[in-house]
PDB file of N, CA and C in Angstrom:
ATOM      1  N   UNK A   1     -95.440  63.027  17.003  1.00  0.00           N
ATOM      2  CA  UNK A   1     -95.880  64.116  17.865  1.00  0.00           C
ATOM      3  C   UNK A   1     -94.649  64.804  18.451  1.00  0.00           C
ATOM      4  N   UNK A   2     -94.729  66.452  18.493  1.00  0.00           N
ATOM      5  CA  UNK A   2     -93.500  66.830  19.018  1.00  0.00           C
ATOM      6  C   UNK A   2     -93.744  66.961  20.640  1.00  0.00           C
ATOM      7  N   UNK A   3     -92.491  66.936  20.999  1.00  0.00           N
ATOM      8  CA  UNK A   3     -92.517  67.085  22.519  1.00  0.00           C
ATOM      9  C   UNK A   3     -92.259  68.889  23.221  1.00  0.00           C
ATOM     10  N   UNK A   4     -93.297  68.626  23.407  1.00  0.00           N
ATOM     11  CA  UNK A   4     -93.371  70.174  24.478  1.00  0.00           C
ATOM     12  C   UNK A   4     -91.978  70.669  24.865  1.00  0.00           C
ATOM     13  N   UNK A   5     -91.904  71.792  25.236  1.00  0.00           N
ATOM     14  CA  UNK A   5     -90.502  72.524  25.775  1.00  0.00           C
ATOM     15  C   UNK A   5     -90.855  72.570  26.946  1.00  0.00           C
ATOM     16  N   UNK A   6     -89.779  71.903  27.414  1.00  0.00           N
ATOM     17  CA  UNK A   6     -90.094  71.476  29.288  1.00  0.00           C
ATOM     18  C   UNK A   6     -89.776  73.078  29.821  1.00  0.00           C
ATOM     19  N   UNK A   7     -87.873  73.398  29.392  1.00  0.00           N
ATOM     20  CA  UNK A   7     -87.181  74.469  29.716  1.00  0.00           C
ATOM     21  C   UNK A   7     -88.066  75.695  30.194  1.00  0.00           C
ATOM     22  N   UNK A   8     -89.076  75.618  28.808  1.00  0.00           N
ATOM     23  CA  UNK A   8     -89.997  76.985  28.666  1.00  0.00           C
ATOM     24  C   UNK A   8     -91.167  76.754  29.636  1.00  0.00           C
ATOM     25  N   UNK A   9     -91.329  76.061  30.387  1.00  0.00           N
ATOM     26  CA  UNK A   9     -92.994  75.733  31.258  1.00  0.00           C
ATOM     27  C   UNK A   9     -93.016  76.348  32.658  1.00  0.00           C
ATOM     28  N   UNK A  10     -93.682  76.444  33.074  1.00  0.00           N
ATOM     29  CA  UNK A  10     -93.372  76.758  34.687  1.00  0.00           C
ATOM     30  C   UNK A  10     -93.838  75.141  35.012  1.00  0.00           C
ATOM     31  N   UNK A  11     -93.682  75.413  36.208  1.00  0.00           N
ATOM     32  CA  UNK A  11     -93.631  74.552  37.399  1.00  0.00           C
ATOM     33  C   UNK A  11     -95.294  73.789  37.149  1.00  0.00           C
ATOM     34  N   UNK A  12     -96.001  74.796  37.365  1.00  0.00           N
ATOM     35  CA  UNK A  12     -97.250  74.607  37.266  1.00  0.00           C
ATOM     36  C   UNK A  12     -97.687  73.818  35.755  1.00  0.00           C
ATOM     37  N   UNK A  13     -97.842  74.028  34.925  1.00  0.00           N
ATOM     38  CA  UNK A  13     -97.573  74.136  33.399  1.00  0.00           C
ATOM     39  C   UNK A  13     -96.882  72.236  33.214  1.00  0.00           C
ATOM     40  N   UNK A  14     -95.970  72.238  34.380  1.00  0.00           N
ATOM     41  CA  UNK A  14     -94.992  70.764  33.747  1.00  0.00           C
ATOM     42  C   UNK A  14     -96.101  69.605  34.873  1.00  0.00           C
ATOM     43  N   UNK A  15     -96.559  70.153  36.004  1.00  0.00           N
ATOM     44  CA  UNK A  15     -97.509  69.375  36.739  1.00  0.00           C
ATOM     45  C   UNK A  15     -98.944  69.006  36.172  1.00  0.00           C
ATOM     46  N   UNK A  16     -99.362  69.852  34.931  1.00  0.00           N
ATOM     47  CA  UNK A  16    -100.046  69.093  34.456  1.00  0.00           C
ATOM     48  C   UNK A  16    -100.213  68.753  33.568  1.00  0.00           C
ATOM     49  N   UNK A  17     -99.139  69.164  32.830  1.00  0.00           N
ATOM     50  CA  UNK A  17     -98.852  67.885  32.016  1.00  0.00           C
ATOM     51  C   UNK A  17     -98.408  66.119  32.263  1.00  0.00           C
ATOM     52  N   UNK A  18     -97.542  66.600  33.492  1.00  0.00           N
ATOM     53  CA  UNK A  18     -96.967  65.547  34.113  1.00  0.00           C
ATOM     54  C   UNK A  18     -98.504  64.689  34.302  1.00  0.00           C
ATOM     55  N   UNK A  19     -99.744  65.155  34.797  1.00  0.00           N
ATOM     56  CA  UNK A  19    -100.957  64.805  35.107  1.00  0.00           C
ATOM     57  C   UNK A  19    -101.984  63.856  34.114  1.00  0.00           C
ATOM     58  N   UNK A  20    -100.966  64.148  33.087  1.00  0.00           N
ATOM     59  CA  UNK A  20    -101.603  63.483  31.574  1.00  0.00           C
ATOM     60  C   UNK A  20    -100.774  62.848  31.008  1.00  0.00           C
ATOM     61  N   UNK A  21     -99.330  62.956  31.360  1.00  0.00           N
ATOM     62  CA  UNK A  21     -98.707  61.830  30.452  1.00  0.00           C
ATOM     63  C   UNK A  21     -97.492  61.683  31.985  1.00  0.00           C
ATOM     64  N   UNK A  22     -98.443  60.454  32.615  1.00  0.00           N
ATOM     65  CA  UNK A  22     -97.068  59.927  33.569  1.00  0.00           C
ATOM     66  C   UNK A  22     -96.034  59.449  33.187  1.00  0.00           C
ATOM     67  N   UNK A  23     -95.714  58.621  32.035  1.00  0.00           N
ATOM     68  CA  UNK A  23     -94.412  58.202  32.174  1.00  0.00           C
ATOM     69  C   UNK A  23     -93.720  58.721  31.025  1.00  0.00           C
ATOM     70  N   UNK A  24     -93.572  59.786  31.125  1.00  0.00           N
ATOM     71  CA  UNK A  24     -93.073  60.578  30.411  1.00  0.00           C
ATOM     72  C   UNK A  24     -91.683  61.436  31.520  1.00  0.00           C
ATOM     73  N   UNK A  25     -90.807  60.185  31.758  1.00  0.00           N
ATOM     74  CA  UNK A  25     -89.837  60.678  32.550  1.00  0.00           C
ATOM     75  C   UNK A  25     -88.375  62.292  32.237  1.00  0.00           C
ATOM     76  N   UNK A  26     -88.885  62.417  30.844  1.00  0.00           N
ATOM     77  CA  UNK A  26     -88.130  63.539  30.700  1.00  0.00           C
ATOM     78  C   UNK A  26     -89.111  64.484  31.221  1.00  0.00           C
ATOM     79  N   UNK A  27     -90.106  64.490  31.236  1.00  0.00           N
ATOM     80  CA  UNK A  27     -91.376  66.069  31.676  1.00  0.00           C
ATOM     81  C   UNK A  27     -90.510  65.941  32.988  1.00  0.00           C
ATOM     82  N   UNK A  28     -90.646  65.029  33.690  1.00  0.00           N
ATOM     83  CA  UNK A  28     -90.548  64.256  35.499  1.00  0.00           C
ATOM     84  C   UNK A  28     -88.914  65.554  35.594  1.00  0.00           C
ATOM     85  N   UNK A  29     -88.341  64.807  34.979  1.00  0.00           N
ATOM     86  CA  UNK A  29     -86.744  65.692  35.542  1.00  0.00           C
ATOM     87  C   UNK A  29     -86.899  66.793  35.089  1.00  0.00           C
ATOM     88  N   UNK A  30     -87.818  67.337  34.078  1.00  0.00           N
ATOM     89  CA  UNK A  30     -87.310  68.824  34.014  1.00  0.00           C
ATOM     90  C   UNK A  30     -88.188  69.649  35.423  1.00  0.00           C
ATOM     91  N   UNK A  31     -89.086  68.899  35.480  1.00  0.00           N
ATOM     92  CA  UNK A  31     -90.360  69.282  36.853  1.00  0.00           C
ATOM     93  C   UNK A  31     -89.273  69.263  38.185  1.00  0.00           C
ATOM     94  N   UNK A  32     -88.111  68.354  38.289  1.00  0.00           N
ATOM     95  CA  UNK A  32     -87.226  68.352  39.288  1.00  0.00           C
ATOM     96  C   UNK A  32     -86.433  69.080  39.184  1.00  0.00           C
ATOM     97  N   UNK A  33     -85.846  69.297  38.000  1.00  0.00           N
ATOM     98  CA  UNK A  33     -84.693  70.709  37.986  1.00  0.00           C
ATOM     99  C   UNK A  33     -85.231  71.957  38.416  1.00  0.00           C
ATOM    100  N   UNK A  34     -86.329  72.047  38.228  1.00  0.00           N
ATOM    101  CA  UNK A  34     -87.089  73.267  38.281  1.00  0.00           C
ATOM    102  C   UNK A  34     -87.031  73.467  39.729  1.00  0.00           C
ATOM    103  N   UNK A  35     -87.684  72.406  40.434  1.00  0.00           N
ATOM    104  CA  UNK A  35     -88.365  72.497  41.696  1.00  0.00           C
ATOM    105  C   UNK A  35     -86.188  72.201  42.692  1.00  0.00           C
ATOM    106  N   UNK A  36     -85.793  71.712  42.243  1.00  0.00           N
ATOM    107  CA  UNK A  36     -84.319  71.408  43.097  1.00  0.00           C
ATOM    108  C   UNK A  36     -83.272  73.298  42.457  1.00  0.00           C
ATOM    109  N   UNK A  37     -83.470  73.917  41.130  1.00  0.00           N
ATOM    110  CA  UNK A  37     -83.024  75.055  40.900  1.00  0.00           C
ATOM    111  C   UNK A  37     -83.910  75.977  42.125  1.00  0.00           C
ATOM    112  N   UNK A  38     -84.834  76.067  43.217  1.00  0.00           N
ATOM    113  CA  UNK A  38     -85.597  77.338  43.502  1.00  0.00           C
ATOM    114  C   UNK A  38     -84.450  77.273  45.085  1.00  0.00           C
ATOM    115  N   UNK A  39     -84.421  78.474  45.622  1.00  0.00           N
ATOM    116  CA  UNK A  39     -83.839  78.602  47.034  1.00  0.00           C
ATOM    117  C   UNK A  39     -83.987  77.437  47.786  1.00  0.00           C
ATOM    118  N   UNK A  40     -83.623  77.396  49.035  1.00  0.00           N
ATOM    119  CA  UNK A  40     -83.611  76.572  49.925  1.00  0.00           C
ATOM    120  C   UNK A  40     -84.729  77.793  50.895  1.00  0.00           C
ATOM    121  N   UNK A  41     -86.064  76.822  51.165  1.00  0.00           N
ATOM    122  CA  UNK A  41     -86.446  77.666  52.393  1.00  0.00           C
ATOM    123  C   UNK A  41     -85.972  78.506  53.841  1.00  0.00           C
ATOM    124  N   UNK A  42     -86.696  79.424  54.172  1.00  0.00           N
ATOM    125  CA  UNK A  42     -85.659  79.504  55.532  1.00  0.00           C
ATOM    126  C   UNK A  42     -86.158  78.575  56.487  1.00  0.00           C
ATOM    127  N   UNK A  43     -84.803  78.605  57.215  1.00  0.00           N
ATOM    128  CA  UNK A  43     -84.787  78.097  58.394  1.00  0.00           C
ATOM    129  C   UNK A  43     -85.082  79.097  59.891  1.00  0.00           C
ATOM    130  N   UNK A  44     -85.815  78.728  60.897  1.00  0.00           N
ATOM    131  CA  UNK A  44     -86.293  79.100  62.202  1.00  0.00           C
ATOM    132  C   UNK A  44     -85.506  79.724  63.151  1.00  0.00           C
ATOM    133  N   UNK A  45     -85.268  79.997  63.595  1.00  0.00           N
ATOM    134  CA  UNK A  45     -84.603  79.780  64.942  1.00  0.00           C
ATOM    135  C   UNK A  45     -85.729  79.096  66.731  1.00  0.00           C
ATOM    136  N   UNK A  46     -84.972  78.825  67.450  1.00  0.00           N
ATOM    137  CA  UNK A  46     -85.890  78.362  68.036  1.00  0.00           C
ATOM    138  C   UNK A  46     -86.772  79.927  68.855  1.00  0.00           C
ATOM    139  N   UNK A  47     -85.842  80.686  69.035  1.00  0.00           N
ATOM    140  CA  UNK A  47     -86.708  81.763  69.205  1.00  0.00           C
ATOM    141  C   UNK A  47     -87.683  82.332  68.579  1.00  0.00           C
ATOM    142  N   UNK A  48     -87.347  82.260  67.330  1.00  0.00           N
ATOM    143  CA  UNK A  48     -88.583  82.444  66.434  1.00  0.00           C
ATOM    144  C   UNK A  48     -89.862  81.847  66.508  1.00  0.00           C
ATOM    145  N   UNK A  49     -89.568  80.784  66.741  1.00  0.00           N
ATOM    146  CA  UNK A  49     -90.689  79.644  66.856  1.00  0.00           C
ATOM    147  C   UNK A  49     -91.616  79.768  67.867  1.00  0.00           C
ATOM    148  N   UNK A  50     -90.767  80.213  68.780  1.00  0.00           N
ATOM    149  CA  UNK A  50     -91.409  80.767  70.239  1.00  0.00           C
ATOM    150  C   UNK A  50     -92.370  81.696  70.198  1.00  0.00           C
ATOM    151  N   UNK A  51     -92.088  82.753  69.081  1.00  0.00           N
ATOM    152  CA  UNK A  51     -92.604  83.974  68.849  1.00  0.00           C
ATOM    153  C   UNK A  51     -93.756  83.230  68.287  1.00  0.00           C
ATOM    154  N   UNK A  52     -93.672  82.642  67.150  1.00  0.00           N
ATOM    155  CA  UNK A  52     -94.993  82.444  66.021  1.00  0.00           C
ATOM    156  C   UNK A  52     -96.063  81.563  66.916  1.00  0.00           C
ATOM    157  N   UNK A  53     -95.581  80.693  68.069  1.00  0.00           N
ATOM    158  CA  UNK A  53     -96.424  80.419  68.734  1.00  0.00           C
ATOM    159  C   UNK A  53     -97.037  81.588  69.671  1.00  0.00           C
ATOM    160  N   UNK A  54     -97.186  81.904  70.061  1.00  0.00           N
ATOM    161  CA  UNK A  54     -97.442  83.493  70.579  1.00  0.00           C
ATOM    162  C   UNK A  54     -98.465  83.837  69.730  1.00  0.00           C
ATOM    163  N   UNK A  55     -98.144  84.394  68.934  1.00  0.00           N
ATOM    164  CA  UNK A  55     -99.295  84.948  67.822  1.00  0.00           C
ATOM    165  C   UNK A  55    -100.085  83.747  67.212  1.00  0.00           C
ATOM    166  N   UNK A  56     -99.632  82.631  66.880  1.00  0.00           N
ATOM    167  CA  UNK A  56    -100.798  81.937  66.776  1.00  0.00           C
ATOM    168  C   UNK A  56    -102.010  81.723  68.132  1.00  0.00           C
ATOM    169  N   UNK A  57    -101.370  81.800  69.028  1.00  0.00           N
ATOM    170  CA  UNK A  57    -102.290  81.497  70.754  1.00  0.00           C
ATOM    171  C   UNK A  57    -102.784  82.450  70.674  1.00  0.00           C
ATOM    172  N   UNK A  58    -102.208  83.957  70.424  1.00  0.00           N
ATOM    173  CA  UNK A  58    -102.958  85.231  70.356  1.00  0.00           C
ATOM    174  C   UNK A  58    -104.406  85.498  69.285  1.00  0.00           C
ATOM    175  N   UNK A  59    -104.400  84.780  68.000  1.00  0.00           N
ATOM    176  CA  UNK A  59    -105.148  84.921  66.877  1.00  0.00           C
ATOM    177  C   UNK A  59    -105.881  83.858  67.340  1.00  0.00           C
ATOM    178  N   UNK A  60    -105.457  82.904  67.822  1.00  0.00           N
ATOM    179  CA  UNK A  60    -107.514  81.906  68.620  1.00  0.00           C
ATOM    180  C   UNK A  60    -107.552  82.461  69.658  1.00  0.00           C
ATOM    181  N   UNK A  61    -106.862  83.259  70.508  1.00  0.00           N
ATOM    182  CA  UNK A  61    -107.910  83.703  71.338  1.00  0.00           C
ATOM    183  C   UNK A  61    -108.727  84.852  71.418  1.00  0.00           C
ATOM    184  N   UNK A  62    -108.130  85.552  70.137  1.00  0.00           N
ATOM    185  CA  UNK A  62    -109.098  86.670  69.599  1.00  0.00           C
ATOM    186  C   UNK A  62    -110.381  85.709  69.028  1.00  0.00           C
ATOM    187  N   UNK A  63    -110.229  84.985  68.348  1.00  0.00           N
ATOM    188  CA  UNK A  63    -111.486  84.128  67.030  1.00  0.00           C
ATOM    189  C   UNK A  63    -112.219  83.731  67.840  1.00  0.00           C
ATOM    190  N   UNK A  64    -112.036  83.131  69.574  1.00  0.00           N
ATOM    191  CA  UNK A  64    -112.906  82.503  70.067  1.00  0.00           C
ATOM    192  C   UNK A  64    -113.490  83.305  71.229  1.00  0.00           C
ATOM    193  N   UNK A  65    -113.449  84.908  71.126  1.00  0.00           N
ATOM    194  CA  UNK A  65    -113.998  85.659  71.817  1.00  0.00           C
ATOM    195  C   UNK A  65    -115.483  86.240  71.489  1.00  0.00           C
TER     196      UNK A  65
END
């Protein structure tokens, strides 16, 4: 049986395969290169945080009016 092209899969695509053949540790690392190659999320500031709480307090107290 030939083995799938990890390179060519998305992310999605290698998770389920990964879903059907677990120990299939080469699928596993290319699913990690993939997912360790994407940006680094952002990061907050604490002011920010301040803010998004705000608008979250603001959006339930609209929902529960």
């Amino acid at each position: 049986m030939n083995k799938p092209q990890f390179a060519a899969m998305s992310k999605v695509e290698l998770k389920r395969y990964l879903l059907e053949n677990r120990n299939d540790t080469e699928a596993f690392h290319a699913l990690m290169d993939k997912i360790n190659a994407e940006p680094n999320p952002k990061f907050y500031t604490i002011d920010e945080i301040g803010e998004l709480e705000k608008l979250i307090e603001a959006k339930r107290t609209r929902e529960n009016l």
